[in-house]
Protein backbone atom coordinates (compact mmCIF):
# COMPACT_ATOMS: atom_id res chain seq x y z
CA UNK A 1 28.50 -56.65 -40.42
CA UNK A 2 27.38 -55.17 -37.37
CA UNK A 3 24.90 -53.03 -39.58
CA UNK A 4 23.14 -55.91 -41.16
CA UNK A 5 22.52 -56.99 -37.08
CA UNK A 6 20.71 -54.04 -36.66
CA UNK A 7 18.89 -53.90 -39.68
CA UNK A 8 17.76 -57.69 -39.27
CA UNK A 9 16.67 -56.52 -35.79
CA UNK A 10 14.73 -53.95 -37.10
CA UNK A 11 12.81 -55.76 -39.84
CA UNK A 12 12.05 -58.48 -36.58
CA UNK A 13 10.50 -55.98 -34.48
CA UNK A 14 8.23 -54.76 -37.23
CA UNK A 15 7.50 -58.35 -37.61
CA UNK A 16 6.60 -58.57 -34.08
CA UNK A 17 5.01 -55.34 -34.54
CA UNK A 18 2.55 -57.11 -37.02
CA UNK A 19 1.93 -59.94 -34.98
CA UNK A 20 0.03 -57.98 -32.16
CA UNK A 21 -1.44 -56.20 -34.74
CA UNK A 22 -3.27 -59.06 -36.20
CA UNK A 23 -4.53 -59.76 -32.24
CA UNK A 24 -5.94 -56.59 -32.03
CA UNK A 25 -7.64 -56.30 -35.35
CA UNK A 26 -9.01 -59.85 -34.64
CA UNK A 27 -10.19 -58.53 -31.20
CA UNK A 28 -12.12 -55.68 -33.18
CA UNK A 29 -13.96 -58.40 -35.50
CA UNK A 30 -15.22 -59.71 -33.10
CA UNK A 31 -16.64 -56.36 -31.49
CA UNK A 32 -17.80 -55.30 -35.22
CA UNK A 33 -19.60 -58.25 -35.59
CA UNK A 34 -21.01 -58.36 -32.36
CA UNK A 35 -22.23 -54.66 -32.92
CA UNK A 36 -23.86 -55.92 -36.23
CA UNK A 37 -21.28 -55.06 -38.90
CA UNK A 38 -20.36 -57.27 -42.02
CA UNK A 39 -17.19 -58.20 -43.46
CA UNK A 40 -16.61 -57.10 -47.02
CA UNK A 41 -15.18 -59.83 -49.64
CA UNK A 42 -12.90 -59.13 -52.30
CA UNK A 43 -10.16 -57.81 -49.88
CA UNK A 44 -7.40 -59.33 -51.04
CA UNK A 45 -6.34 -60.08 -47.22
CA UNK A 46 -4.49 -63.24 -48.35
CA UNK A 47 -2.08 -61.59 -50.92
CA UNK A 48 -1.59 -58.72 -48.62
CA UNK A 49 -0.26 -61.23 -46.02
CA UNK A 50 2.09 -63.17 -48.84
CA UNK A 51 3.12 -59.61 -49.24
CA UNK A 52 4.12 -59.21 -45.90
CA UNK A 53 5.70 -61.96 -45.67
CA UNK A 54 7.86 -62.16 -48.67
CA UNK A 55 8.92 -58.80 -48.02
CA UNK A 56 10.21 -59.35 -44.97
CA UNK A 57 12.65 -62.38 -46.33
CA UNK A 58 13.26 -60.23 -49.37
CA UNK A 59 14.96 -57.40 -47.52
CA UNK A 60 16.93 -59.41 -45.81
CA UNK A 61 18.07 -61.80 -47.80
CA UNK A 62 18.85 -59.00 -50.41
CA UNK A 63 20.77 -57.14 -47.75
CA UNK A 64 22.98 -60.44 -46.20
CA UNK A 65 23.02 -62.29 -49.78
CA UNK A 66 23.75 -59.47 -52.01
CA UNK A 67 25.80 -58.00 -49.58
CA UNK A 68 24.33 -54.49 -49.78
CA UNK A 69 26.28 -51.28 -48.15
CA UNK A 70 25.49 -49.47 -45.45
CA UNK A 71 25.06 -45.82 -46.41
CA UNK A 72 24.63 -42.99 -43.62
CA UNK A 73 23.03 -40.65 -45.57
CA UNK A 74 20.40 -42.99 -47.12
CA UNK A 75 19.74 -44.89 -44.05
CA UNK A 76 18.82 -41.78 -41.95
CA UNK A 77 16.60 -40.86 -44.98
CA UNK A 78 15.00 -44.00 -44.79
CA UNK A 79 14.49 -44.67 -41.18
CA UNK A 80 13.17 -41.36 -40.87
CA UNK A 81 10.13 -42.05 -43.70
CA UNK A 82 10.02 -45.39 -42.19
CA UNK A 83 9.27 -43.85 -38.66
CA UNK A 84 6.56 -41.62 -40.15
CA UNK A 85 5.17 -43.92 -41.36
CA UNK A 86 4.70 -45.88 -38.28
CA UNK A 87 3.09 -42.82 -36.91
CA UNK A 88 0.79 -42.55 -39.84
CA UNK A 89 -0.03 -46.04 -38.53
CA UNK A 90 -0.64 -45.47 -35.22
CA UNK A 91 -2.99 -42.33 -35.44
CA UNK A 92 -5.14 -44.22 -37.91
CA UNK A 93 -5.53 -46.96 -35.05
CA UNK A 94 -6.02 -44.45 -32.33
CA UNK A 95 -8.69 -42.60 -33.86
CA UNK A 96 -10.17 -45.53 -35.20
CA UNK A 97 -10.03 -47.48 -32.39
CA UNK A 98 -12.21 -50.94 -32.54
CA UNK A 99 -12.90 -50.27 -36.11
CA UNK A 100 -9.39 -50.58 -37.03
CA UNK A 101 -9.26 -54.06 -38.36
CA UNK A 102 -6.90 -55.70 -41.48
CA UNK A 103 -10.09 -57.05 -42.99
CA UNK A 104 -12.64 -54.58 -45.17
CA UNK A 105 -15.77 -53.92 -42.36
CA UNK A 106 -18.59 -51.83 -42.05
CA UNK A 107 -21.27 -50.83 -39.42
CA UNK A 108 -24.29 -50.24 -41.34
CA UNK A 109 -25.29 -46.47 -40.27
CA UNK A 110 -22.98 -45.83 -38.12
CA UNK A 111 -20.70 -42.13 -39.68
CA UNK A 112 -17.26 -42.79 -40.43
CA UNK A 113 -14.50 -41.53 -38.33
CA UNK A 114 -13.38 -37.73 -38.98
CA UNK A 115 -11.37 -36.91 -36.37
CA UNK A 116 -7.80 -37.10 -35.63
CA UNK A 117 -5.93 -37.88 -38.80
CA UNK A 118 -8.92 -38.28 -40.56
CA UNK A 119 -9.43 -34.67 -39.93
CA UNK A 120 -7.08 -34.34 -43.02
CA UNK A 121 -6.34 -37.69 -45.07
CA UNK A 122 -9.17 -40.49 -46.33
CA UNK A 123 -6.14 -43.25 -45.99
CA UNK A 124 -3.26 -41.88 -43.57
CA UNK A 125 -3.10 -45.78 -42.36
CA UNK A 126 -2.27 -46.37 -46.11
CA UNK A 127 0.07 -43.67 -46.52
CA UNK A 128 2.09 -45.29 -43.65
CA UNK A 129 2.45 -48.55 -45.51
CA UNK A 130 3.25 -47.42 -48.24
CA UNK A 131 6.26 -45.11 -46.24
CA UNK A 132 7.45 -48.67 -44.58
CA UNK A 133 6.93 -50.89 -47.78
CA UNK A 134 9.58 -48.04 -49.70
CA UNK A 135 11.68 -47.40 -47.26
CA UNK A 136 12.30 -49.47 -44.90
CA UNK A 137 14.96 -51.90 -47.05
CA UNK A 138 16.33 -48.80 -48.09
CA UNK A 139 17.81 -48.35 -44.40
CA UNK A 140 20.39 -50.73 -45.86
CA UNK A 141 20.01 -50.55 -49.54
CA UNK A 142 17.68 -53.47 -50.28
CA UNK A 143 16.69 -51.00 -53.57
CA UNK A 144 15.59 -53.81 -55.22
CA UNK A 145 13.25 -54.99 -52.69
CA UNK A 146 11.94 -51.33 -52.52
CA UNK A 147 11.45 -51.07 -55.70
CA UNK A 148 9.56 -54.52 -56.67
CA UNK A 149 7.59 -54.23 -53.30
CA UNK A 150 6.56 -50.79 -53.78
CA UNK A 151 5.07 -52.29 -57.38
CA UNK A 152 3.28 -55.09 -55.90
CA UNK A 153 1.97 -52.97 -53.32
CA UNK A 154 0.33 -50.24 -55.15
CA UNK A 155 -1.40 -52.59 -57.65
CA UNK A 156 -2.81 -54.47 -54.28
CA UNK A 157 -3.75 -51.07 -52.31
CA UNK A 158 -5.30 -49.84 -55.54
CA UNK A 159 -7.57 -53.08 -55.13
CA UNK A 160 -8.30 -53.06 -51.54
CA UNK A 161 -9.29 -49.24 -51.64
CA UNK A 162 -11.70 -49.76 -54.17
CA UNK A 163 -13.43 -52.17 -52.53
CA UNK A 164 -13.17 -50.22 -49.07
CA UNK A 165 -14.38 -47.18 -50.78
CA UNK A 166 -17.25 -48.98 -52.02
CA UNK A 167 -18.26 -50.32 -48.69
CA UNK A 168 -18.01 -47.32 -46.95
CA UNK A 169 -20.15 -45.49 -49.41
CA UNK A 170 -22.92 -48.12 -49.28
CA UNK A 171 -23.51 -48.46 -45.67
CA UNK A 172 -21.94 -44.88 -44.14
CA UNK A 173 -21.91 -41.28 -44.55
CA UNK A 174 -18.30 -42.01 -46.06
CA UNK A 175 -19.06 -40.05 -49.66
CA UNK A 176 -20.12 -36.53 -48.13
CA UNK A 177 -17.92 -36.53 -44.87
CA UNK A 178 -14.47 -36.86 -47.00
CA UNK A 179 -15.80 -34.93 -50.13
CA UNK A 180 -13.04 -33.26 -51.48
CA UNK A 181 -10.32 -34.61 -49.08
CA UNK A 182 -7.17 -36.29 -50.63
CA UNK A 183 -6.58 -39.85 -50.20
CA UNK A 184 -2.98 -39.91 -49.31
CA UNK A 185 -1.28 -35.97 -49.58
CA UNK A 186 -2.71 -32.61 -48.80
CA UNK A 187 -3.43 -30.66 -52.12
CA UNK A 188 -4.31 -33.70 -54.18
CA UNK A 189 -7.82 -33.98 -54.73
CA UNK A 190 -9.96 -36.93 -54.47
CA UNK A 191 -11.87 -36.43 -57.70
CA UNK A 192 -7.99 -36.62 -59.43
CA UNK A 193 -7.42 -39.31 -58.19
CA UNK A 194 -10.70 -41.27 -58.48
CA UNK A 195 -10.21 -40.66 -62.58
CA UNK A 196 -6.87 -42.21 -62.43
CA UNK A 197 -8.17 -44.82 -60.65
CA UNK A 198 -11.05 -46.19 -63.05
């Protein structure tokens, strides 16, 4: 019992988490837009948030309703993916800084960011979410949330990058200062991946 305590606590804080995220990324709208940048349609922000959301109650409703065990083993697994994923997160932000926003934006002209994570990964904040969208409910079982959530969110990333690729192709030096760099693991090449993608 005292398990499913700490998990619920857990999936609150990232909750809370979220919530000052959304601040900040509406903080850096506002500076885009004020610097002359655009919002790009077709990004899917809406299901992203049912996403969220859902997940959230999923977890832990699976984990209280279903009654799911606490397993060591699996739950240091998980926690520890879920952590680096939060770090994934956060270096994205930091070397984004007031371009980091939930929405799909541009700056017309101005070169895409290369440093910091970038330096290595097209979509390290990505990476992350997908790292807290797997594991996550598996720091007390919730498989089955892991498993249908994991689903739901690949089909929308697979969306959302798309259309983020696109706009960052059309108005920044996006295509020739990540040529050849993987979207989401060292060794996988973008070219790969943009085939599978079509």
């Amino acid at each position: 019992m005292l398990t499913k305590y700490i998990f619920s606590g857990i999936v609150v804080a990232v909750i809370l988490q979220r919530l000052v995220e959304v601040r900040s990324s509406d903080r850096h709208k506002a500076e885009i837009l004020k610097r002359g940048g655009q919002e790009h349609g077709d990004n899917l922000l809406g299901a992203v948030k049912v996403l969220q959301v859902s997940w959230w109650i999923a977890m832990i409703a699976e984990v209280w309703y279903l009654d799911r065990p606490f397993m060591p083993v699996l739950a240091v697994v998980a926690l520890t993916a879920t952590i680096a994923g939060q770090i994934l997160r956060y270096l994205s932000m930091q070397a984004l800084k007031w371009r980091w926003t939930l929405p799909i934006m541009t700056v017309p002209g101005m070169p895409v960011v290369t440093s910091g994570v970038y330096r290595y990964l097209r979509h390290p904040n990505w990476l992350g979410v997908i790292l807290e969208i797997a594991f996550l409910p598996l720091i007390h079982s919730a498989y089955l949330t892991a498993i249908a959530f994991s689903l739901a969110n690949a089909w929308l990333m697979s969306k959302r990058i798309q259309t983020e690729e696109r706009a960052l192709a059309e108005n920044s030096n996006y295509a020739a200062a990540f040529a050849g760099k993987p979207r989401f693991f060292p060794g996988i090449s973008f070219s790969k991946l943009a085939d599978t993608s079509q």
